[in-house]
N, C-alpha and C. Protein backbone atom coordinates (compact mmCIF):
# COMPACT_ATOMS: atom_id res chain seq x y z
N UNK A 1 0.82 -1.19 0.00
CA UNK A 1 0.00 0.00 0.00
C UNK A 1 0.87 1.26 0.00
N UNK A 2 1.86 1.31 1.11
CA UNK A 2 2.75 2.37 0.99
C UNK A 2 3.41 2.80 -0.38
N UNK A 3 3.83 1.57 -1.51
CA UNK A 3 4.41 1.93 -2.74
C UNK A 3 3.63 2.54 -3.20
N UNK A 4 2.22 2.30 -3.50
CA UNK A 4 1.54 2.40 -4.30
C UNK A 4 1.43 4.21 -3.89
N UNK A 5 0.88 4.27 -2.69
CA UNK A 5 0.96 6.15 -1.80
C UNK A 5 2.06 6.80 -2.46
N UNK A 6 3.33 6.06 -2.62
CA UNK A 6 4.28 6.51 -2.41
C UNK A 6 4.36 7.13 -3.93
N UNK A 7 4.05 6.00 -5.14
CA UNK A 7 4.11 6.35 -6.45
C UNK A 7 3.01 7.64 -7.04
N UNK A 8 2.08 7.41 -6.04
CA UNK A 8 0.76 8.80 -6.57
C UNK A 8 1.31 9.55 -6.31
N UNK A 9 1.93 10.09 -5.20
CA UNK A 9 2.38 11.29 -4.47
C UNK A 9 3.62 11.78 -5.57
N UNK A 10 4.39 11.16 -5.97
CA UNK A 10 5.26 11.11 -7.07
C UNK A 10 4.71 12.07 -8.18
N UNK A 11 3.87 11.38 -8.88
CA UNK A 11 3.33 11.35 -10.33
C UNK A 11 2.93 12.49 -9.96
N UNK A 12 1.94 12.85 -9.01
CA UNK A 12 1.59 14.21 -8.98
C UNK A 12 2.23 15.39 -8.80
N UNK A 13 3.59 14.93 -8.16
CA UNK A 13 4.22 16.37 -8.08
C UNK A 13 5.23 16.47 -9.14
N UNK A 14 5.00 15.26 -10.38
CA UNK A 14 6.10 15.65 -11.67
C UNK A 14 4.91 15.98 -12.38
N UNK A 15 3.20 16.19 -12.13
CA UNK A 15 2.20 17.05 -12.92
C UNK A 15 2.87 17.97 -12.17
N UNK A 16 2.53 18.38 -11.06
CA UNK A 16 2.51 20.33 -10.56
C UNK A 16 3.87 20.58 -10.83
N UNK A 17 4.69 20.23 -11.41
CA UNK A 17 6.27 21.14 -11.40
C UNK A 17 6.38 20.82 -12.98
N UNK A 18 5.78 19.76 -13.39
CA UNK A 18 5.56 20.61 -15.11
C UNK A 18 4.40 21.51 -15.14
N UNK A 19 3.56 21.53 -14.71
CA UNK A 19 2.68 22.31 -14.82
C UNK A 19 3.21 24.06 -14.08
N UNK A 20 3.80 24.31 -13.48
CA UNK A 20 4.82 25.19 -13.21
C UNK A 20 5.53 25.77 -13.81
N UNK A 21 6.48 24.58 -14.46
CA UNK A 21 7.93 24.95 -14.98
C UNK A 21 7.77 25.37 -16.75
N UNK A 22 6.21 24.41 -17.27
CA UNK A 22 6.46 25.13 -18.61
C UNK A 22 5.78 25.91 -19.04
N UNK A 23 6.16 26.89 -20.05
CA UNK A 23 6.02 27.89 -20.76
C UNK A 23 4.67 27.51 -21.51
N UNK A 24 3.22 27.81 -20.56
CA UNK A 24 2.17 27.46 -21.69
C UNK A 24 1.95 28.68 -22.69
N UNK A 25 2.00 30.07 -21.66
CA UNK A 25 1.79 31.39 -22.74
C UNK A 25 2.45 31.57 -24.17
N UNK A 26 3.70 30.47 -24.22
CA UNK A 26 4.49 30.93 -25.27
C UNK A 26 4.22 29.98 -26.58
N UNK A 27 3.19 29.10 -26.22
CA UNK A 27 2.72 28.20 -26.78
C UNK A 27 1.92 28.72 -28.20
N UNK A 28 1.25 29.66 -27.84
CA UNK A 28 0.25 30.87 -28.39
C UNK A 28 1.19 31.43 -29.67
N UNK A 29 2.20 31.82 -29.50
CA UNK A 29 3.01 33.36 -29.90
C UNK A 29 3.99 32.21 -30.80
N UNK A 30 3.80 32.73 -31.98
CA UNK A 30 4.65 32.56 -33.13
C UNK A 30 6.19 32.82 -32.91
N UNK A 31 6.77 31.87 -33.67
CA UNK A 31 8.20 31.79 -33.50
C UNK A 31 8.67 33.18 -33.84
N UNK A 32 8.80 33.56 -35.15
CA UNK A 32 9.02 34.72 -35.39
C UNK A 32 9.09 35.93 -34.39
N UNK A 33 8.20 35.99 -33.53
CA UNK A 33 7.99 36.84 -32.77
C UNK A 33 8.36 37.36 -32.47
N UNK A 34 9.33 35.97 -31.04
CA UNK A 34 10.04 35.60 -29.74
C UNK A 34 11.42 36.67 -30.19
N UNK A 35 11.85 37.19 -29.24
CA UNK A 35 13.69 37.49 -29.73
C UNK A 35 14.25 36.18 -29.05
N UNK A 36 15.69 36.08 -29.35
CA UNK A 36 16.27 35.12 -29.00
C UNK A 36 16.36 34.88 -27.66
N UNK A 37 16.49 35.86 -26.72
CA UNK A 37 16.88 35.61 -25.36
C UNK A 37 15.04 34.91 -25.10
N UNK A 38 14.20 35.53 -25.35
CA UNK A 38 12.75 34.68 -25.16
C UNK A 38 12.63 33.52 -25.56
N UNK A 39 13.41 33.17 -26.63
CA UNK A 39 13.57 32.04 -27.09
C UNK A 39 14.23 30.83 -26.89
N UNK A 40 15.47 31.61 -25.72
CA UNK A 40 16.26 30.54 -25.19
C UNK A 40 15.52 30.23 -23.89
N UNK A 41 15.10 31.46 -23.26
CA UNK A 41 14.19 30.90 -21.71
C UNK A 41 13.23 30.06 -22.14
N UNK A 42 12.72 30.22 -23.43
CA UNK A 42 11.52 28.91 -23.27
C UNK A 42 11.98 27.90 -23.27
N UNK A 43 13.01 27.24 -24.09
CA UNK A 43 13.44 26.05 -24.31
C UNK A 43 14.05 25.61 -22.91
N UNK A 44 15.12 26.59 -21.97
CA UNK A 44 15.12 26.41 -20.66
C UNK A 44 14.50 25.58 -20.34
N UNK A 45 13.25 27.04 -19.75
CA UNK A 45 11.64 26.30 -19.31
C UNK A 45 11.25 24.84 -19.60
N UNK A 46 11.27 24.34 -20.81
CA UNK A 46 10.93 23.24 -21.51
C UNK A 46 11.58 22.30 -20.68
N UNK A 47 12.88 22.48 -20.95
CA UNK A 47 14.01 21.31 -20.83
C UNK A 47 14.04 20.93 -19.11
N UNK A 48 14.21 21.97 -18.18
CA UNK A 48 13.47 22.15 -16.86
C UNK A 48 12.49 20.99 -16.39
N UNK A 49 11.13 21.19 -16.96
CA UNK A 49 10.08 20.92 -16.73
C UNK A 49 10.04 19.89 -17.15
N UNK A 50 11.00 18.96 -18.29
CA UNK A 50 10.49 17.63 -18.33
C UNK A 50 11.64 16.97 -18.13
N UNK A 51 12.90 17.48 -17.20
CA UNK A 51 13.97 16.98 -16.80
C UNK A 51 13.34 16.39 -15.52
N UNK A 52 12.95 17.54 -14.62
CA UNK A 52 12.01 17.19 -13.48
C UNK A 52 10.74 16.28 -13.31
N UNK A 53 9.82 16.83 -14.12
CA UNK A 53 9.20 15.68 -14.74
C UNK A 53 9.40 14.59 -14.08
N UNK A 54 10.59 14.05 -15.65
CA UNK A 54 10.79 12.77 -15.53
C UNK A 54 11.73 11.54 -14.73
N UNK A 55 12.53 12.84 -13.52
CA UNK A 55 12.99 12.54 -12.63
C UNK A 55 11.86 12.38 -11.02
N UNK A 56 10.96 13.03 -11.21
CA UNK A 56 9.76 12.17 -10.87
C UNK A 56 9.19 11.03 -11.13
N UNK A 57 8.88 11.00 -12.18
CA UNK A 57 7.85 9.68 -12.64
C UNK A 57 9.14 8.71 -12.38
N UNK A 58 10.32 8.78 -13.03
CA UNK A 58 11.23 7.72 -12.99
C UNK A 58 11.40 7.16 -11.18
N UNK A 59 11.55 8.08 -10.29
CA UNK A 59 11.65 7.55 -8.96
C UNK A 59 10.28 7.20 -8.48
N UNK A 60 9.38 7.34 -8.69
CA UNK A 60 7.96 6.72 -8.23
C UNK A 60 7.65 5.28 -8.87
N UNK A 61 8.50 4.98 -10.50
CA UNK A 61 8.19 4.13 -10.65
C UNK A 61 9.43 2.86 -10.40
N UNK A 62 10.72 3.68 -10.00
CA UNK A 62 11.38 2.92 -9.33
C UNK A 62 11.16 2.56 -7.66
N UNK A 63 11.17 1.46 -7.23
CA UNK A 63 10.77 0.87 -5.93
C UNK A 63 12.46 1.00 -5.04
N UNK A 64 12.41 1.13 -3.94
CA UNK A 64 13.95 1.46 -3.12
C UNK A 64 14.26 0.45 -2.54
N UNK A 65 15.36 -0.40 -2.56
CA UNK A 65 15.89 -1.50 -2.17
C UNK A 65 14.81 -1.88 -0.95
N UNK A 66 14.19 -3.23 -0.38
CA UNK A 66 14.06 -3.92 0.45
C UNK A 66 14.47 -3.38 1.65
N UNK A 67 15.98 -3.16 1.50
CA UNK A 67 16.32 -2.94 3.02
C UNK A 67 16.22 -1.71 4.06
N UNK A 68 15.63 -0.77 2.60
CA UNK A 68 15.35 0.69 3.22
C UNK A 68 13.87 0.56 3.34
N UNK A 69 12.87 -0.50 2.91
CA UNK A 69 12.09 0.45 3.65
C UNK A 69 11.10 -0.54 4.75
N UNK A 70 11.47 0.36 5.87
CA UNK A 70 11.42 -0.50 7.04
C UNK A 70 9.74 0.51 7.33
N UNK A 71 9.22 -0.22 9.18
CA UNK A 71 8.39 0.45 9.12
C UNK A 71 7.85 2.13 9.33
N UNK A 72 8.50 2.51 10.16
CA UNK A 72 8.69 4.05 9.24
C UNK A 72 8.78 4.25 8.11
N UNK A 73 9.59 3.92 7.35
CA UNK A 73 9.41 4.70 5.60
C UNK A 73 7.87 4.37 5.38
N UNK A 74 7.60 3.27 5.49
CA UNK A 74 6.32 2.55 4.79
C UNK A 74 4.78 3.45 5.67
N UNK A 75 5.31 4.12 7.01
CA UNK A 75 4.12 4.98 7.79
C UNK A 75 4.19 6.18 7.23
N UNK A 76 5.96 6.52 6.73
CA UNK A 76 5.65 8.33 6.24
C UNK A 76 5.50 8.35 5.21
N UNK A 77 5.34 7.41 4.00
CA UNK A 77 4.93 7.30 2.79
C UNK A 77 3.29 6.72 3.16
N UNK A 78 3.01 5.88 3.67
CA UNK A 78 1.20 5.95 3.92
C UNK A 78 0.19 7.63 4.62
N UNK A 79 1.25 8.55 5.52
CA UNK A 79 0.75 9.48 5.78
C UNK A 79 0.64 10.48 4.92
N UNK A 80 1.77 10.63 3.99
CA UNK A 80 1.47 12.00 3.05
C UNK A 80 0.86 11.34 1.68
N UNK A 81 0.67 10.02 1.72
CA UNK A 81 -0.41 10.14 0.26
C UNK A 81 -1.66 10.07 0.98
N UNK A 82 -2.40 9.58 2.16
CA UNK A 82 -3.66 9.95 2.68
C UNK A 82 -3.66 11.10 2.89
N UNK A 83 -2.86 12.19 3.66
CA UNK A 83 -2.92 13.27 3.42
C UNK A 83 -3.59 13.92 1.95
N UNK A 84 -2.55 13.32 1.07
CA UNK A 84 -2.59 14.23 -0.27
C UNK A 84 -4.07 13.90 -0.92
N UNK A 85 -4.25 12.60 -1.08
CA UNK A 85 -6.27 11.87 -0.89
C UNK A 85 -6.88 12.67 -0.26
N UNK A 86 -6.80 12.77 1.24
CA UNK A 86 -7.70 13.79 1.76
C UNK A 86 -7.76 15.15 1.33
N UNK A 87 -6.88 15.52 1.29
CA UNK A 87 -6.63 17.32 0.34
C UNK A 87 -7.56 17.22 -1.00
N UNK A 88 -7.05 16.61 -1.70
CA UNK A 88 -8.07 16.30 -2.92
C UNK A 88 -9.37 15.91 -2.99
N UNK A 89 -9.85 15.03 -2.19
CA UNK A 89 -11.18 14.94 -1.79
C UNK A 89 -11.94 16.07 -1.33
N UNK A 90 -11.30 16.64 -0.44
CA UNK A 90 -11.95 17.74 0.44
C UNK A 90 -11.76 18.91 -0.28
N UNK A 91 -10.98 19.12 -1.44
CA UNK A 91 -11.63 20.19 -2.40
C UNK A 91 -12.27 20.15 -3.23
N UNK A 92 -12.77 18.94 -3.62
CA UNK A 92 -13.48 18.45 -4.43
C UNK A 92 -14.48 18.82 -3.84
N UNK A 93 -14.82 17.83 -2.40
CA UNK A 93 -16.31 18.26 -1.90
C UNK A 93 -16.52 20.03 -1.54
N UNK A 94 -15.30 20.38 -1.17
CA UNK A 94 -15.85 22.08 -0.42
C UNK A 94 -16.16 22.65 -1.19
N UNK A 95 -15.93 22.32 -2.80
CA UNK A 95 -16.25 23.34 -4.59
C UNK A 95 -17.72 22.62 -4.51
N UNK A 96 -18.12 21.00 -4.44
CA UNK A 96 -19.58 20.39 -4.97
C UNK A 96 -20.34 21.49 -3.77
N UNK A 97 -20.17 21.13 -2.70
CA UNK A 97 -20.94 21.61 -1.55
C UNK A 97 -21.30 23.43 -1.65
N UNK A 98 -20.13 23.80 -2.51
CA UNK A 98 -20.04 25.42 -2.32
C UNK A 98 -21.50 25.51 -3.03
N UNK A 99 -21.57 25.09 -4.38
CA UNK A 99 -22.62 24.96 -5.20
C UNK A 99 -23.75 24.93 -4.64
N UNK A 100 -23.81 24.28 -4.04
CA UNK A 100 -25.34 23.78 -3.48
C UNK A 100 -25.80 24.66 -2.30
N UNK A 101 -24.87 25.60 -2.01
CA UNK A 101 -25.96 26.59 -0.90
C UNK A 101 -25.61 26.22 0.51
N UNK A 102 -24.49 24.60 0.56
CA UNK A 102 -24.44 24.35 2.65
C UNK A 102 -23.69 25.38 2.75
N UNK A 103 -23.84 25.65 4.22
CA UNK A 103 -23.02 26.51 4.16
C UNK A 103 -21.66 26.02 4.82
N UNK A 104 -20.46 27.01 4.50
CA UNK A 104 -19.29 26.73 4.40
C UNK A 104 -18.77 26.50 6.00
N UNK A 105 -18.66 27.18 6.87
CA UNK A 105 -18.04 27.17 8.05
C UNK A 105 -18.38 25.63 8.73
N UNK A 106 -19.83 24.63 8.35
CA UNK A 106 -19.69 23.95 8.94
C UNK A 106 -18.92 22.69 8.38
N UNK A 107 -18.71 22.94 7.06
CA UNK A 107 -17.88 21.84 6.28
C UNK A 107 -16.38 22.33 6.18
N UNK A 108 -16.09 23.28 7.02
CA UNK A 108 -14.51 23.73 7.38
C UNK A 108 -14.63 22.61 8.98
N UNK A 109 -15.50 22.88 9.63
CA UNK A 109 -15.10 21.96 10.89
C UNK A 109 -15.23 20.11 10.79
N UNK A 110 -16.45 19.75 9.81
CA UNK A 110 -15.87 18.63 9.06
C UNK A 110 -14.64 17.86 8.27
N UNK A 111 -14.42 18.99 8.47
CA UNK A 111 -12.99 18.98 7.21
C UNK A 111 -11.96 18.64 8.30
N UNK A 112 -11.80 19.58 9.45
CA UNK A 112 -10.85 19.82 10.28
C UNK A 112 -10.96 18.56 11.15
N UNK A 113 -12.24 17.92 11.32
CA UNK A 113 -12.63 16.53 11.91
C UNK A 113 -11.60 15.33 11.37
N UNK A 114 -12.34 14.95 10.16
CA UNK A 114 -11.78 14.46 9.59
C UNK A 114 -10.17 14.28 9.29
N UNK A 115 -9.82 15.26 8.92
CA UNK A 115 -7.89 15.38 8.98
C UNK A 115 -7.39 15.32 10.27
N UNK A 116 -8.10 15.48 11.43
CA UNK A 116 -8.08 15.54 12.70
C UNK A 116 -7.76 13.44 12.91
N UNK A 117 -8.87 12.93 12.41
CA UNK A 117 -8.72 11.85 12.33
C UNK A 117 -7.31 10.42 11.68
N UNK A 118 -7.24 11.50 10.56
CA UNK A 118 -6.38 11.01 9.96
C UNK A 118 -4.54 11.06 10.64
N UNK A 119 -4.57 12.04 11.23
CA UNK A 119 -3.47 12.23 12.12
C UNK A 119 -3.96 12.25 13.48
């Protein structure tokens, strides 16, 4: 279970640091445009964002020797992907719920319940 925590938590933070690191505005704007120095930060940017990337995905989908992971690793890798589940869930519901008119303060102390629980 912990690998599996361990690999989401991964994957997602080589989405948010490409999603960060690259240049979507420049995506738009014709080559011609760019001057060169704009032209070299994008490719930067680029090269950046899927260096990291894929130095993410590559360690999430590599597993760490047997002998490292004892039971601690396997509790602080089960705590920050339930964490990161619960975060995601609970913005999911606080945006459905916003919609519908409950009101907010009491699904902040649900919220705080809940994560309360989890730790």
């Amino acid at each position: 279970m912990a690998m599996a925590l361990r690999a989401f938590v991964l994957w997602l933070a080589a989405y948010i640091v490409f999603r960060m690191l690259f240049p979507f505005a420049v995506l738009g704007v014709r080559l011609a445009d760019l001057t060169v120095g704009q032209f070299l930060m994008a490719m930067l940017q680029v090269l950046s964002a899927a260096a990291a990337a894929a130095y993410l995905l590559l360690k999430g989908l590599r597993h760490p020797p047997l002998a490292d992971r004892d039971r601690v690793w396997c509790e602080r890798w089960s705590a920050i992907g339930f964490g990161v589940w619960a975060l995601l869930i609970g913005s999911v519901l606080l945006g459905l719920l916003e919609r519908k008119g409950i009101v907010l303060p009491w699904v902040r102390w649900v919220a705080i319940g809940v994560l309360s629980l989890l730790y």
